[in-house]
N, C-alpha and C. Protein backbone atom coordinates (compact mmCIF):
# COMPACT_ATOMS: atom_id res chain seq x y z
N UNK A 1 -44.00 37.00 151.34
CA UNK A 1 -44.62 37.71 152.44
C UNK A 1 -43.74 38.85 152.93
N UNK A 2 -42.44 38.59 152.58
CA UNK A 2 -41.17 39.91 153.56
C UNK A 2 -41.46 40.56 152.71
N UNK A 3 -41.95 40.93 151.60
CA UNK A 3 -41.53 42.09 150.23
C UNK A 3 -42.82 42.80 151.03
N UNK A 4 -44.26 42.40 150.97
CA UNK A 4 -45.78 42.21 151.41
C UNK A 4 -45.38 43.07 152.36
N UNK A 5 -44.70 42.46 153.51
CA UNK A 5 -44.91 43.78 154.43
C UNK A 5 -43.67 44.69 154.40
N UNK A 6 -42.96 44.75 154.04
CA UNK A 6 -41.49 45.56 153.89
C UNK A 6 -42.53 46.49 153.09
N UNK A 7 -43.01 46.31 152.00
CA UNK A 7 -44.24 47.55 150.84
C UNK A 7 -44.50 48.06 151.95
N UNK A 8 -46.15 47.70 152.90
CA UNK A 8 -46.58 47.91 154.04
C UNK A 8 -45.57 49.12 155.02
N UNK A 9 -44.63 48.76 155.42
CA UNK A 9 -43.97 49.64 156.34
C UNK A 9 -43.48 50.93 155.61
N UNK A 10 -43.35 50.41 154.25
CA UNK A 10 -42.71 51.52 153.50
C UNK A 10 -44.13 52.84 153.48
N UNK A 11 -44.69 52.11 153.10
CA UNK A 11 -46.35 53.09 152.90
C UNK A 11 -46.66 53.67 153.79
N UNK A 12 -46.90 53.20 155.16
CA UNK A 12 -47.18 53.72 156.42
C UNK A 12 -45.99 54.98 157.02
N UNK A 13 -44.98 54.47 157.08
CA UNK A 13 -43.75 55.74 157.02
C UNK A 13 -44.04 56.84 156.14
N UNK A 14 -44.32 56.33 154.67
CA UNK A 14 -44.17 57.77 154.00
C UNK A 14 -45.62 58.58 154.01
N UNK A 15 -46.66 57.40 154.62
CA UNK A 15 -47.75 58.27 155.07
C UNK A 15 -47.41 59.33 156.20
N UNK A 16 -46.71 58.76 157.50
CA UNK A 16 -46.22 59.77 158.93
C UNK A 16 -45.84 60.40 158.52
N UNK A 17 -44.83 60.50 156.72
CA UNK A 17 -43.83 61.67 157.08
C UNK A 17 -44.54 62.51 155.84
N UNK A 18 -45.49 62.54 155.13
CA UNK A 18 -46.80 63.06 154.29
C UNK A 18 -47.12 63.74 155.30
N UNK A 19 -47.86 63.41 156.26
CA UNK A 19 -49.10 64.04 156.87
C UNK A 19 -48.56 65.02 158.30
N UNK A 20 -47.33 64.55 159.13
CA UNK A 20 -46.48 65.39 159.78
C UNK A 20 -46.22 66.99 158.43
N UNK A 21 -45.65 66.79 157.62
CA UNK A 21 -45.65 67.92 156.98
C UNK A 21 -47.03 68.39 156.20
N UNK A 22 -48.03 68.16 156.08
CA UNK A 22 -48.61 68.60 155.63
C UNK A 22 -48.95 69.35 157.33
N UNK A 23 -49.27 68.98 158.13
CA UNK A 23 -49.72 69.79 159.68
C UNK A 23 -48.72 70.48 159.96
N UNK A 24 -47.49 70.27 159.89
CA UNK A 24 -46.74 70.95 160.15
C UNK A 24 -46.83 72.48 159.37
N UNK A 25 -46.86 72.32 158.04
CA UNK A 25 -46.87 73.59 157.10
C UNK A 25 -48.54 74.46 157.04
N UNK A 26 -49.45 73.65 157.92
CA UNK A 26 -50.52 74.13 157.99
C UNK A 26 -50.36 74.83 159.11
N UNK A 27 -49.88 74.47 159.58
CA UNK A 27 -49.88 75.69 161.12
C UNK A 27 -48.86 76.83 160.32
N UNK A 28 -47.75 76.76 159.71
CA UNK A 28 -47.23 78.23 159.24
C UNK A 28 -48.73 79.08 158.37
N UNK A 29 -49.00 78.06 157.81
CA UNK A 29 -49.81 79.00 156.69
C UNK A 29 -51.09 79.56 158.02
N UNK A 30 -51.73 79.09 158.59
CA UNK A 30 -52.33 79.49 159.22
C UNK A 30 -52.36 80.62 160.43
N UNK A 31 -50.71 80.63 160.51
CA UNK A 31 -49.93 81.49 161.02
C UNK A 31 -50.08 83.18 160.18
N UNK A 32 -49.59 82.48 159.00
CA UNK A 32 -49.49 83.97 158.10
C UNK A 32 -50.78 84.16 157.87
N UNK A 33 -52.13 83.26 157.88
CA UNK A 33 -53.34 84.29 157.94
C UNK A 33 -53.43 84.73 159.02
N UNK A 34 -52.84 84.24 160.04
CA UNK A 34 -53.78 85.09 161.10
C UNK A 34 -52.99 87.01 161.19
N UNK A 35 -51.84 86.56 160.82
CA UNK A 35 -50.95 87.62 160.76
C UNK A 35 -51.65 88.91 159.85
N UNK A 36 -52.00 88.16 158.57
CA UNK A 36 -52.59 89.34 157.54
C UNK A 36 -54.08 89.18 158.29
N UNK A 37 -55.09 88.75 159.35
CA UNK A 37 -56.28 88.96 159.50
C UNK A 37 -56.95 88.19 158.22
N UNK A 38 -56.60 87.27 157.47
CA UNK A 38 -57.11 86.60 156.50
C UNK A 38 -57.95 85.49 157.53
N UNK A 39 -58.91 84.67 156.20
CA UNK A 39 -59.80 83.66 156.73
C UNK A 39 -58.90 82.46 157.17
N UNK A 40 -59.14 81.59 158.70
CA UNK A 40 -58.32 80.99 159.14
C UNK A 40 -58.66 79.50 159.04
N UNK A 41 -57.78 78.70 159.06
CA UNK A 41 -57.83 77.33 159.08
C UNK A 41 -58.62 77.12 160.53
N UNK A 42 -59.83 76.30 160.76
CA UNK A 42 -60.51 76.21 161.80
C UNK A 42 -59.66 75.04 162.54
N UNK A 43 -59.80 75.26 164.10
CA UNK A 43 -58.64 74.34 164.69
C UNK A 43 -59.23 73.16 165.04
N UNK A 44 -60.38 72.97 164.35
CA UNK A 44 -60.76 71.38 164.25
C UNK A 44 -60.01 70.97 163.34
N UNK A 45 -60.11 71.86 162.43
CA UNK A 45 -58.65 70.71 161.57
C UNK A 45 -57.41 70.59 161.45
N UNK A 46 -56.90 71.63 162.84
CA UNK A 46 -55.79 71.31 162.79
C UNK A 46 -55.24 70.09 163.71
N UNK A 47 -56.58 70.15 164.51
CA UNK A 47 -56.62 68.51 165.61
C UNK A 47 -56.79 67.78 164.53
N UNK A 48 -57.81 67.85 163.60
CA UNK A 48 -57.59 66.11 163.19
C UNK A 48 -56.64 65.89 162.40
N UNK A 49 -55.58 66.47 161.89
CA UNK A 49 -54.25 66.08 161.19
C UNK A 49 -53.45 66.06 162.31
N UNK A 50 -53.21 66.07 163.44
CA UNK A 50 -53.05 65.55 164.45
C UNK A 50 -53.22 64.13 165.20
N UNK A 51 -54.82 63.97 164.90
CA UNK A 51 -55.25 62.72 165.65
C UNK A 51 -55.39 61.56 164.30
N UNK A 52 -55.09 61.97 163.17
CA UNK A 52 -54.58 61.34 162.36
C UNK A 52 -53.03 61.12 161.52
N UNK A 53 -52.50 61.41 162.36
CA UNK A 53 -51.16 61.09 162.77
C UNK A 53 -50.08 62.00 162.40
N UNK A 54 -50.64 62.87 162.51
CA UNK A 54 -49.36 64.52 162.54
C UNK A 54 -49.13 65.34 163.39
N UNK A 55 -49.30 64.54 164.30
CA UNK A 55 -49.54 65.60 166.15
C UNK A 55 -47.51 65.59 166.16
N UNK A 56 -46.69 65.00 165.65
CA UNK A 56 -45.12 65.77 165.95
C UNK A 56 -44.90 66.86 164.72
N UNK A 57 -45.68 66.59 163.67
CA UNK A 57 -45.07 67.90 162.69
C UNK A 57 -46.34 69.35 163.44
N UNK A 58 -47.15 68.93 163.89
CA UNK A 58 -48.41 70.08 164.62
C UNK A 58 -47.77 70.39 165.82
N UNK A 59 -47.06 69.95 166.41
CA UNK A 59 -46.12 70.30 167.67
C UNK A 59 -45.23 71.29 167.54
N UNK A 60 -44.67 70.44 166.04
CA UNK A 60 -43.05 71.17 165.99
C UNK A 60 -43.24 72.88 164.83
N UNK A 61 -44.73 72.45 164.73
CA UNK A 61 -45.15 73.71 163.80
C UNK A 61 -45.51 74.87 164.77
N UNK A 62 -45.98 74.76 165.92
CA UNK A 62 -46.67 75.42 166.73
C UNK A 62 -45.61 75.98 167.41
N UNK A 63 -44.33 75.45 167.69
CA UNK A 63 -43.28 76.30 168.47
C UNK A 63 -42.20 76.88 167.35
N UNK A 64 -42.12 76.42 165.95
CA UNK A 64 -41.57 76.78 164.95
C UNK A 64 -41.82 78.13 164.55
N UNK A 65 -43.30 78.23 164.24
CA UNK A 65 -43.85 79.60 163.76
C UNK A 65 -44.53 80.24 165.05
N UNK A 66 -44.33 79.62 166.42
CA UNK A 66 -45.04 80.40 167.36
C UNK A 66 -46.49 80.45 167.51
N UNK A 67 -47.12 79.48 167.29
CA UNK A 67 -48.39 79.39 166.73
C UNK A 67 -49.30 78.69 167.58
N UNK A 68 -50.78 79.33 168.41
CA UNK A 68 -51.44 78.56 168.92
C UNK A 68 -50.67 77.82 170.60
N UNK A 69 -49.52 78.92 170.72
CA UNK A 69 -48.92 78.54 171.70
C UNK A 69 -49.59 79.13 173.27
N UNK A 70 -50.38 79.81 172.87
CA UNK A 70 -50.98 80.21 174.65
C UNK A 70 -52.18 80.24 174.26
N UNK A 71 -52.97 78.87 173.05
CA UNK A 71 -54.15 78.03 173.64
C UNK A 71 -53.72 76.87 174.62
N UNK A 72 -54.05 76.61 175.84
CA UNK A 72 -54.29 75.38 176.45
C UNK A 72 -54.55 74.62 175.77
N UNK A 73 -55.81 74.19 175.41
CA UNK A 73 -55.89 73.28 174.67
C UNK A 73 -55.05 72.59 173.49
N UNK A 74 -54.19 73.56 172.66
CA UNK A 74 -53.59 73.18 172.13
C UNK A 74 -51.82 72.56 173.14
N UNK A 75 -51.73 73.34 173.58
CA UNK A 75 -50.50 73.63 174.33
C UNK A 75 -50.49 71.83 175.06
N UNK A 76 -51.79 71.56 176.14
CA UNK A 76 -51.63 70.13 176.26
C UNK A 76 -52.70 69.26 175.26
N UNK A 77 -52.99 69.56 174.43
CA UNK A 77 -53.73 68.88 173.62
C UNK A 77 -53.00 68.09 172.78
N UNK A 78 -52.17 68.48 171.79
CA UNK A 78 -51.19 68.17 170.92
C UNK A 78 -50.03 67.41 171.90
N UNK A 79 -49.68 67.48 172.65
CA UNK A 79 -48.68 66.91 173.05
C UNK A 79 -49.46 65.37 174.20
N UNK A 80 -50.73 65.60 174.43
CA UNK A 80 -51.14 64.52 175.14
C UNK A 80 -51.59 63.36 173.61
N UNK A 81 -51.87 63.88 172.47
CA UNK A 81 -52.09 63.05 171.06
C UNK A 81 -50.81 62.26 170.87
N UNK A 82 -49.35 62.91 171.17
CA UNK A 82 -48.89 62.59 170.48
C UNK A 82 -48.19 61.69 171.46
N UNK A 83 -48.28 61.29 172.67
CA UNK A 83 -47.80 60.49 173.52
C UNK A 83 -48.73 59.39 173.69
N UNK A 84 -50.03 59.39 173.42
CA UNK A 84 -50.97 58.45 173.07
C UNK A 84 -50.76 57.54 171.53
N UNK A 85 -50.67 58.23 170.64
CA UNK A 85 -50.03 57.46 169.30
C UNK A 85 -48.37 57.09 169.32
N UNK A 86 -47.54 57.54 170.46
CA UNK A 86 -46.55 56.85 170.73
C UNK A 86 -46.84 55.72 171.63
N UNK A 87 -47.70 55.72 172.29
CA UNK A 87 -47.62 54.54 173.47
C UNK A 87 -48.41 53.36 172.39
N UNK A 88 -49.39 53.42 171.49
CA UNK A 88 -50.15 52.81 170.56
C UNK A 88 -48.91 52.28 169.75
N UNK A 89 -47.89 52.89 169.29
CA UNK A 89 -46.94 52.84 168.75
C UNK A 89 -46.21 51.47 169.08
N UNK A 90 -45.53 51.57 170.09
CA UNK A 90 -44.95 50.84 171.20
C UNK A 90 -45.80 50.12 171.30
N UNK A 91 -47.23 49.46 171.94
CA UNK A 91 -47.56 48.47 171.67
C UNK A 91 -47.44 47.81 170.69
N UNK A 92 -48.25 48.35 169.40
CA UNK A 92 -47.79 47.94 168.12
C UNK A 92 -46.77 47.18 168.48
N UNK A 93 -45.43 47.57 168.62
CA UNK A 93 -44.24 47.10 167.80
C UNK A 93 -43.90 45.57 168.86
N UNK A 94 -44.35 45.88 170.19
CA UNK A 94 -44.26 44.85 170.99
C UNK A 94 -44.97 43.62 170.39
N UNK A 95 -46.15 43.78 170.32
CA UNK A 95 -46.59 42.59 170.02
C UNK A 95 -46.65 42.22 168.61
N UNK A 96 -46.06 42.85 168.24
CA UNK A 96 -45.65 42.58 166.20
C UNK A 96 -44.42 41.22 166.30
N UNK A 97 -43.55 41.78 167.46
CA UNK A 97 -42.53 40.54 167.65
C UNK A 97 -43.13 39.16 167.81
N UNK A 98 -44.29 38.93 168.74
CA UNK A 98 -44.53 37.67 168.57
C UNK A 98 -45.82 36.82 167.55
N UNK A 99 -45.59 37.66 166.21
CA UNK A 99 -46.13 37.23 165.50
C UNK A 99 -45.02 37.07 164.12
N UNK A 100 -45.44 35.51 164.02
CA UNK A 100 -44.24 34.90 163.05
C UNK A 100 -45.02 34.69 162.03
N UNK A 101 -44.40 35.31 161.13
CA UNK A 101 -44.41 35.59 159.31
C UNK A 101 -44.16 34.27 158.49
N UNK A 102 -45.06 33.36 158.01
CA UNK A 102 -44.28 32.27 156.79
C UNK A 102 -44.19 33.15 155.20
């Protein structure tokens, strides 16, 4: 069962740190279209790689490349996601303790 979920945690991590960079590098690229006036990544999708769990690489992309920084919506949007999947987080891990593994 420890290997079972040790796999598990491993997968889920390298999913956060997959999908943080993939949002993260979507906000540059979306950056440099908007720069050349090219066709833009619509910012529904840059919320849902966000609300599917890349709202710190969509954060850290948005003040990185300057990006989407004087939408509101984005400005508290992204940062209210990502304190919501931290507090989800934190539960998680709380009540993971009182569940015992044979």
């Amino acid at each position: 069962m420890y290997n079972t979920l040790m796999e598990m945690r491993i997968l889920f991590f390298g999913y956060l740190i997959g999908i943080n960079l993939l949002a993260f590098f979507t906000m540059g690229l979306d950056k440099q279209k908007a720069i050349r006036h090219a066709f833009r990544i619509p910012e529904a999708v840059l919320f849902l790689f966000s609300i599917i769990g890349g709202s710190l690489g969509t954060l850290a992309g948005m003040f990185v490349f300057h990006h989407k920084t004087r939408k509101l919506k984005f400005l508290i949007g992204i940062p209210v996601i990502l304190l919501l999947q931290s507090a989800a987080a934190a539960a998680l891990i709380s009540s993971a303790r009182d569940i015992v593994f044979y």
